[in-house]
Protein backbone atom coordinates (compact mmCIF):
# COMPACT_ATOMS: atom_id res chain seq x y z
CA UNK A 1 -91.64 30.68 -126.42
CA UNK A 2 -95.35 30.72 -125.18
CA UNK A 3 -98.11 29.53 -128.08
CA UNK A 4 -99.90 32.38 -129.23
CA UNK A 5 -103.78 32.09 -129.28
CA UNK A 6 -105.09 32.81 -133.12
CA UNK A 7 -108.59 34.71 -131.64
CA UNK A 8 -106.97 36.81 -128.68
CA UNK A 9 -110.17 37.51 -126.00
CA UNK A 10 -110.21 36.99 -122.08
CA UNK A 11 -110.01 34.18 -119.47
CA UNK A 12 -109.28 31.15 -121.23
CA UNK A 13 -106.88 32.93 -124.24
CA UNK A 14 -104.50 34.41 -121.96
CA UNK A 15 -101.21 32.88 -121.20
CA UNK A 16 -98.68 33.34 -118.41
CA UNK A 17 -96.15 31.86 -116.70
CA UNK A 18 -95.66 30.52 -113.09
CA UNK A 19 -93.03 33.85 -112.39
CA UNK A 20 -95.36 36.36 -113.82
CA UNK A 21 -98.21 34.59 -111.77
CA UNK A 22 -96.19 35.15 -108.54
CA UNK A 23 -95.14 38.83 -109.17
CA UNK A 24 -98.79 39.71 -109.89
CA UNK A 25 -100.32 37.90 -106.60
CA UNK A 26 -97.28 39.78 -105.08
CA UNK A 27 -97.97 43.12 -106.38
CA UNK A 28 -101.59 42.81 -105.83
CA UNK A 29 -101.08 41.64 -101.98
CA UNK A 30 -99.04 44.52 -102.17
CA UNK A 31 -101.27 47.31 -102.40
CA UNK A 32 -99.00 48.37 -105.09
CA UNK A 33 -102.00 48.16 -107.43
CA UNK A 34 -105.18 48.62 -105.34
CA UNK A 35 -105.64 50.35 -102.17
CA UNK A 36 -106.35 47.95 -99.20
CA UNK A 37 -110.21 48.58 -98.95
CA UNK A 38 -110.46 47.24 -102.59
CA UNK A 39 -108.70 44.47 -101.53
CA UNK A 40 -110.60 43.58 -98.67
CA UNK A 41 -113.61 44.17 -100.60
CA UNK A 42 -111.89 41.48 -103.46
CA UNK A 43 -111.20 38.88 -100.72
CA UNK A 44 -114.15 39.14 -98.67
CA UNK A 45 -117.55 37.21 -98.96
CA UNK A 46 -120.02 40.04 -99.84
CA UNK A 47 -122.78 38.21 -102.12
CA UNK A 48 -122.77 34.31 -100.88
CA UNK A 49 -119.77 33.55 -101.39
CA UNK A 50 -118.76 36.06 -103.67
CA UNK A 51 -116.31 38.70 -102.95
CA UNK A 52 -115.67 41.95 -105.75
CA UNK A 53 -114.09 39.58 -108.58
CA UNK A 54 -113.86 36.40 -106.72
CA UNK A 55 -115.36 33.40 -105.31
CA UNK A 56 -114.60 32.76 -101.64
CA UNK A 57 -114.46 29.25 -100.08
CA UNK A 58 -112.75 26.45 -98.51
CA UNK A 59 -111.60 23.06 -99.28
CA UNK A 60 -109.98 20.21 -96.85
CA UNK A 61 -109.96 23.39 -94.10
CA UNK A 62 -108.07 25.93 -96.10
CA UNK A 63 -109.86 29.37 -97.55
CA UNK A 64 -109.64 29.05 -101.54
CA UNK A 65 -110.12 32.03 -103.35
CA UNK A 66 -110.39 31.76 -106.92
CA UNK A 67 -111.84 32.44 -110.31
CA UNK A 68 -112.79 30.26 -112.99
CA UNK A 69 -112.87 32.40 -115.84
């Protein structure tokens, strides 16, 4: 059983697991959640290197997107 945060609130209080994490990524590649302009909007450097929701970069030669919070 996962531990329960006593002050639920976003980013750092939420808990998942490595399944769920994989059948969300899935669903969202998906377009099963959000149309494919949003996504390309999501995963595509718009301000710096900031796409709609995420940060956009590379590290070692590979594209990292990601969000920290």
């Amino acid at each position: 059983e996962l531990p329960v945060a006593s002050t639920p609130g976003g980013a750092g209080a939420l808990y998942s697991t490595v399944g769920d994490l994989a059948k969300w990524d899935e669903a969202l590649r998906s377009e099963k959640i959000l149309k494919r302009a949003s996504l390309d909007m999501m995963f595509t450097p718009n301000l710096g290197n900031y796409g709609f929701g995420f940060m956009i970069d590379s590290v070692a030669g590979y594209q990292r997107i990601w969000h920290d919070g």
